[in-house]
Protein backbone atom coordinates (compact mmCIF):
# COMPACT_ATOMS: atom_id res chain seq x y z
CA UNK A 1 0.00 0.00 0.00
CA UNK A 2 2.03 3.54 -1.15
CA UNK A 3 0.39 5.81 1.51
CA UNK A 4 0.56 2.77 4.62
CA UNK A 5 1.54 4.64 7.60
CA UNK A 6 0.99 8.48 6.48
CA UNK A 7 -1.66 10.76 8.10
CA UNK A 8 -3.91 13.06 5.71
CA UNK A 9 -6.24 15.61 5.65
CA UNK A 10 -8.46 16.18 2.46
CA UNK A 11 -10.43 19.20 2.03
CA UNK A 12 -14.08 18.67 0.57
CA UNK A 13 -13.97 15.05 0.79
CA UNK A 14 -18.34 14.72 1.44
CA UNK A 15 -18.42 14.03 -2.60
CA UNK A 16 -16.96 14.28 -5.73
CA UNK A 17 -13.15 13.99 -6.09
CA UNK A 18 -12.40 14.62 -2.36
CA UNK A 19 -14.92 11.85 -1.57
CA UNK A 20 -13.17 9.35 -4.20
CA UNK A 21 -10.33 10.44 -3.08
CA UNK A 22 -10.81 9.67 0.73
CA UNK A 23 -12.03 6.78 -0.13
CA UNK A 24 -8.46 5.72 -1.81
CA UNK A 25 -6.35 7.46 0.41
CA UNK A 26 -7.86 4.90 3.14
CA UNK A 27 -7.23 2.16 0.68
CA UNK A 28 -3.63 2.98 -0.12
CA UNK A 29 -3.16 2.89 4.07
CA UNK A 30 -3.72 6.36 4.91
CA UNK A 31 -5.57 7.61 7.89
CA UNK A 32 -7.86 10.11 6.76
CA UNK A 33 -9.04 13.24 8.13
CA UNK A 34 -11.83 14.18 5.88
CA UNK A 35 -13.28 17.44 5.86
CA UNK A 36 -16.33 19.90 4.78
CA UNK A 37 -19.09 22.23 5.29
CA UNK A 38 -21.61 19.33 4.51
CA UNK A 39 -21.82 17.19 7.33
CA UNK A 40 -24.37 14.32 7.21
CA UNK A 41 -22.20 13.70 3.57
CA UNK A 42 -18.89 14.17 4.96
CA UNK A 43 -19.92 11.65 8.22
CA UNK A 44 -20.99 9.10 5.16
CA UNK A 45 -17.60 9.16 3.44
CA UNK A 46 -15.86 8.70 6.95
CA UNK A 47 -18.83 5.50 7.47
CA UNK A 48 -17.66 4.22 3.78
CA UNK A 49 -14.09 4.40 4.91
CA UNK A 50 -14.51 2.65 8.55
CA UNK A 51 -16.81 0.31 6.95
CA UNK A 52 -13.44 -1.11 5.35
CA UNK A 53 -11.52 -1.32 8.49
CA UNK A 54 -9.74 1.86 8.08
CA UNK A 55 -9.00 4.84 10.21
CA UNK A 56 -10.91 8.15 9.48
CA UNK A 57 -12.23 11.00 11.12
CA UNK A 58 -14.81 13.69 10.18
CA UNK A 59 -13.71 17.83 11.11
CA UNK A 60 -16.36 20.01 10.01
CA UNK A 61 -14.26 23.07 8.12
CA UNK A 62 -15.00 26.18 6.24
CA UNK A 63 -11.83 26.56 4.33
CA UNK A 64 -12.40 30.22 3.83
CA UNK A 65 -11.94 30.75 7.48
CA UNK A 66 -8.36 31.32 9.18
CA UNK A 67 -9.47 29.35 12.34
CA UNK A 68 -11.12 26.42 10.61
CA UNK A 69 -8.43 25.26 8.86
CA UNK A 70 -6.13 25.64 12.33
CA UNK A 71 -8.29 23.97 14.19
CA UNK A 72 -8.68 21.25 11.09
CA UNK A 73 -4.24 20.84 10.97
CA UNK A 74 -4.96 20.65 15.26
CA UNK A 75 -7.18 18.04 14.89
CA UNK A 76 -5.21 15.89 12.40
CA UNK A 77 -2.46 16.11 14.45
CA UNK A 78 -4.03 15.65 17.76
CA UNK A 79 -6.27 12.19 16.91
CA UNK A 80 -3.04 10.47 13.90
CA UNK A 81 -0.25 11.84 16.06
CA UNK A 82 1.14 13.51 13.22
CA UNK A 83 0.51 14.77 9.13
CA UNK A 84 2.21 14.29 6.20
CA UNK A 85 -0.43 15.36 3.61
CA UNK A 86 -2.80 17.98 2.77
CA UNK A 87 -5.17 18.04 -0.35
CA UNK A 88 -6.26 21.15 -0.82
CA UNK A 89 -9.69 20.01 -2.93
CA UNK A 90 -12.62 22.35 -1.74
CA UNK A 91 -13.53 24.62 -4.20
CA UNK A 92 -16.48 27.46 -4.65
CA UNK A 93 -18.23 28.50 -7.96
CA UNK A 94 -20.25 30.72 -8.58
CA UNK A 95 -23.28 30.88 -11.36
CA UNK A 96 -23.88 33.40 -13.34
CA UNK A 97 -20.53 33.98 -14.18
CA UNK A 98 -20.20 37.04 -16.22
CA UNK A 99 -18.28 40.09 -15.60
CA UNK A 100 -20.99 42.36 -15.92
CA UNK A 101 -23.35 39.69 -13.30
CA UNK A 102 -20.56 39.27 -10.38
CA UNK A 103 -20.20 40.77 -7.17
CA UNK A 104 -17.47 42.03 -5.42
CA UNK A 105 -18.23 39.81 -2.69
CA UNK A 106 -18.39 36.62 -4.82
CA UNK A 107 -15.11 37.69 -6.21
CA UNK A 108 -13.79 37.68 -2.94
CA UNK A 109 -15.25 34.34 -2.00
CA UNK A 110 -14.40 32.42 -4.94
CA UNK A 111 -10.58 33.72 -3.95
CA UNK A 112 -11.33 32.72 -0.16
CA UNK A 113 -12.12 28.79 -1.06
CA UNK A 114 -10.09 28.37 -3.78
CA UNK A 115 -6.46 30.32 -3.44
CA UNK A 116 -6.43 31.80 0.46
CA UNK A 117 -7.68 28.60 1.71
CA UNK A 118 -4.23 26.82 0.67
CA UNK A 119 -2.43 29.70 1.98
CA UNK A 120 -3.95 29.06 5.63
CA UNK A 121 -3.58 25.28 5.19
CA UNK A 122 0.11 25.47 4.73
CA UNK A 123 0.69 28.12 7.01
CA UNK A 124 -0.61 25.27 9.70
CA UNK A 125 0.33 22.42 7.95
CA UNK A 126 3.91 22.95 6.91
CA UNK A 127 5.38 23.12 11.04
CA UNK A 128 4.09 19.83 11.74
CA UNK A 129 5.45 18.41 8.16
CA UNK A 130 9.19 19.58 8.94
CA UNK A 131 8.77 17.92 12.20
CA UNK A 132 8.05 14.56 9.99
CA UNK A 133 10.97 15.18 7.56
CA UNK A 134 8.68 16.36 4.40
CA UNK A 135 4.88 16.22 3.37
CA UNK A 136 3.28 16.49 0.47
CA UNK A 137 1.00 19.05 -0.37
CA UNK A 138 -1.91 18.96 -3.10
CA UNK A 139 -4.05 21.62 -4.82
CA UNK A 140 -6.93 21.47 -6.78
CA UNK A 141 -6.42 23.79 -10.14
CA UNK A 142 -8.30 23.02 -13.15
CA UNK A 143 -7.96 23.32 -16.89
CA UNK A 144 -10.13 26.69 -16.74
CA UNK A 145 -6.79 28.09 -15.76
CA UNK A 146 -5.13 26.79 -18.57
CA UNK A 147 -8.05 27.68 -20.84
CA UNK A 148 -9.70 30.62 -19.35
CA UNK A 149 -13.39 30.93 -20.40
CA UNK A 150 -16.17 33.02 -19.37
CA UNK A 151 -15.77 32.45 -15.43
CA UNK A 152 -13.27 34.87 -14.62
CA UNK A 153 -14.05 34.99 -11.33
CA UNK A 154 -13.11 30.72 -10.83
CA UNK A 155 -10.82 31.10 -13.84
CA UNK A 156 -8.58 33.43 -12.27
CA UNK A 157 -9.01 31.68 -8.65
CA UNK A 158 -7.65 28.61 -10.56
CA UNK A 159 -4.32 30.27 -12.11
CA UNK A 160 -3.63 31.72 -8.98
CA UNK A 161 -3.59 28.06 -7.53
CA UNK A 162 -0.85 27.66 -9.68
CA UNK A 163 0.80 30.33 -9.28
CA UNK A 164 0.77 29.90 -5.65
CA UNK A 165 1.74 26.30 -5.97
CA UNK A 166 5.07 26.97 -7.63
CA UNK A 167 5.96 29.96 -5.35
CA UNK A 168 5.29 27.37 -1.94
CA UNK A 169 7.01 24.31 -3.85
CA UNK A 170 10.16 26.43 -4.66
CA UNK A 171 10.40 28.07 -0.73
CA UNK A 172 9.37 24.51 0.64
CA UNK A 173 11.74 22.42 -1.35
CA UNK A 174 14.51 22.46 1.33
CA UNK A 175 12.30 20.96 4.02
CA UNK A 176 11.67 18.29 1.36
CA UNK A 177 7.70 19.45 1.53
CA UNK A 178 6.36 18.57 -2.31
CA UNK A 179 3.83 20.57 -3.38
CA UNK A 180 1.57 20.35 -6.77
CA UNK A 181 -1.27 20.45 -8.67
CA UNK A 182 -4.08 19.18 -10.33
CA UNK A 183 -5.78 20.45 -13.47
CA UNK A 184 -9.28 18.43 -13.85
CA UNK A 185 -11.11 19.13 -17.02
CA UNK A 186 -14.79 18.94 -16.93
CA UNK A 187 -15.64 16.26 -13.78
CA UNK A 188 -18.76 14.31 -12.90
CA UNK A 189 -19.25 16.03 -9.93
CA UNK A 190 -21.96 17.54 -8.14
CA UNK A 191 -20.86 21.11 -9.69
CA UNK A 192 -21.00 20.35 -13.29
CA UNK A 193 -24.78 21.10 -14.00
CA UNK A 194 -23.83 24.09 -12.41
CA UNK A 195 -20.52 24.49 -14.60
CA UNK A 196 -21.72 23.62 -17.66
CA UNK A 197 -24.17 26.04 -17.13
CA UNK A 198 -27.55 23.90 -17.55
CA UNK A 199 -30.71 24.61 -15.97
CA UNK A 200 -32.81 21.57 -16.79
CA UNK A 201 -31.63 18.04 -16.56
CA UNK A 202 -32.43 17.79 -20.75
CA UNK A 203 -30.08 20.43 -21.35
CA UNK A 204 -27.22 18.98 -18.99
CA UNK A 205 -27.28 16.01 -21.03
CA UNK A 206 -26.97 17.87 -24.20
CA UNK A 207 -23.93 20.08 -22.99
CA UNK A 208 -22.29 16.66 -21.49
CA UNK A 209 -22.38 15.55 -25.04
CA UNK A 210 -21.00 18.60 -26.74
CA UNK A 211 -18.18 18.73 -24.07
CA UNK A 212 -17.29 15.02 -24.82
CA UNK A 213 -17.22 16.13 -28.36
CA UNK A 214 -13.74 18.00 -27.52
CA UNK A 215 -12.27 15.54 -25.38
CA UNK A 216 -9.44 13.66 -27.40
CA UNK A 217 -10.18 10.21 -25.40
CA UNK A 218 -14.26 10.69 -25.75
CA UNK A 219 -15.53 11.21 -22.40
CA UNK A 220 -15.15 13.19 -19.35
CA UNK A 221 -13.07 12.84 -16.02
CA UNK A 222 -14.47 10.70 -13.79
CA UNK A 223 -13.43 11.50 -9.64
CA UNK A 224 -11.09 8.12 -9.70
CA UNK A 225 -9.25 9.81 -12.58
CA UNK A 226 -8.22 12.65 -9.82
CA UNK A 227 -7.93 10.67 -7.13
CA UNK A 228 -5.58 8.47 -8.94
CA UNK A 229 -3.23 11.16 -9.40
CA UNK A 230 -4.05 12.72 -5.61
CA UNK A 231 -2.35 9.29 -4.49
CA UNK A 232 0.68 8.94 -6.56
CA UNK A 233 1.26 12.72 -5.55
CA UNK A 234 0.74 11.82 -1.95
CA UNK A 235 2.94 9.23 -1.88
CA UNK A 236 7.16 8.61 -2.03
CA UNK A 237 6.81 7.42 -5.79
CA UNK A 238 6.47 10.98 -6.85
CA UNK A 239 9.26 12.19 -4.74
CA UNK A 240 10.86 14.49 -7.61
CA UNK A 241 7.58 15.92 -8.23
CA UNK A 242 7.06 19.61 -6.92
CA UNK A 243 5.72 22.19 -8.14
CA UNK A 244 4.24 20.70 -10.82
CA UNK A 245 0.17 21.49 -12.47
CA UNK A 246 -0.68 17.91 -13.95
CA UNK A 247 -3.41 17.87 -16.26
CA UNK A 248 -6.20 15.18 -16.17
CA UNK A 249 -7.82 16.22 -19.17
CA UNK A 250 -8.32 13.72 -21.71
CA UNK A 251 -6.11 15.41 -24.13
CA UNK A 252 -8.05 18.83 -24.42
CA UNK A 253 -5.05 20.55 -23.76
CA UNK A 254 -3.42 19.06 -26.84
């Protein structure tokens, strides 16, 4: 198992790609923390993970908020004993999307979740990594930073994910504390209706077709795709991986 022993915490883990993920973390031999702002889901993928004879906990977390995400690093710490990953996957979007329909205070949300959120987690996570010898650190990006489109709100969250990936991998690279990211193209997720932008069920299925259409290897990202990539970044077999934006994309970057 390539995570047996390690201690993580994984940020919107009730569904979607955190909750896949969670689920392999605990199957690679990781104790998981698993966190969110939706508790009854985030209690189920803890169940789904126990239910299996692994270790996992549930910390209720707004990742916009400075003391959450201490008291989230505290807890990890406190119940495993120690942590030696983070997965930075919660992420807020916002519908409509336009520059003309946005607010300055969804602006300044969408940048809470998605970019100062990862800024708090390290700032609590990294001093309990060096005390471990290294850590790994994951963010959520996405390919709307690599292709910006009409979003430019989420599209500019996501670049700055990058951006800020590469600046804490280069100043975290002598306390051997890896840290990357993940570009997802469109996932099956509880957000896509909401990111394709479809309002009936009729028309999500038409712009799920037309978005396959555009997809080199015919069909969209599934959660296991990330997680699959979450794991081999958590654990020692990408050890000269830092700082790196990996895209799970199907080829639409081609």
């Amino acid at each position: 198992m390539r995570l047996q022993g390690k201690v993580a915490v994984i940020t919107g883990a009730a569904s979607g790609i955190g909750r896949a993920s969670a689920l392999m973390f605990a199957d690679e031999g990781a104790k998981v923390v698993v966190s969110d702002i939706n508790d009854s889901l985030g209690r189920e993928t803890v169940d789904a993970i126990r239910a299996k004879s692994r270790e996992a906990i549930y910390v209720h977390a707004d990742v916009a908020l400075e003391q959450d995400l201490q008291c989230l690093i505290k807890s990890a710490v406190e119940t495993f004993g120690k942590l030696d990953i983070v997965f930075n996957n919660a992420a807020y979007y916002v519908w409509p999307h336009g520059l003309s329909d946005i607010s300055g205070e969804e602006w300044d949300k969408t940048f809470a979740v998605n970019v100062k959120s990862i800024f708090w987690a390290a700032k609590f996570a990294v001093p309990e990594m060096k005390k471990n010898g290294g850590g790994s650190i994951i963010n959520t990006a996405s390919m709307a930073a690599i292709h910006p489109r009409a979003n430019c709100a989420y599209g500019s969250s996501k670049a700055a994910v990058i951006g800020l990936t590469k600046s804490l991998a280069f100043q975290l690279a002598p306390h051997n504390i890896r840290v990357n990211a993940i570009n997802p193209d469109s996932t099956q997720t509880p957000l896509l209706k909401k990111f394709l932008a479809a309002s009936t069920d009729d028309q999500f299925e038409e712009h799920k077709k037309q978005r396959t259409t555009v997809i080199p290897l015919g069909r969209l990202v599934k959660p296991e795709d990330i997680a699959y990539v979450a794991v081999f970044l958590a654990s020692d077999e990408s050890s000269m991986f830092t700082g790196s934006a990996l895209n799970v994309d199907g080829g639409t970057a081609l």
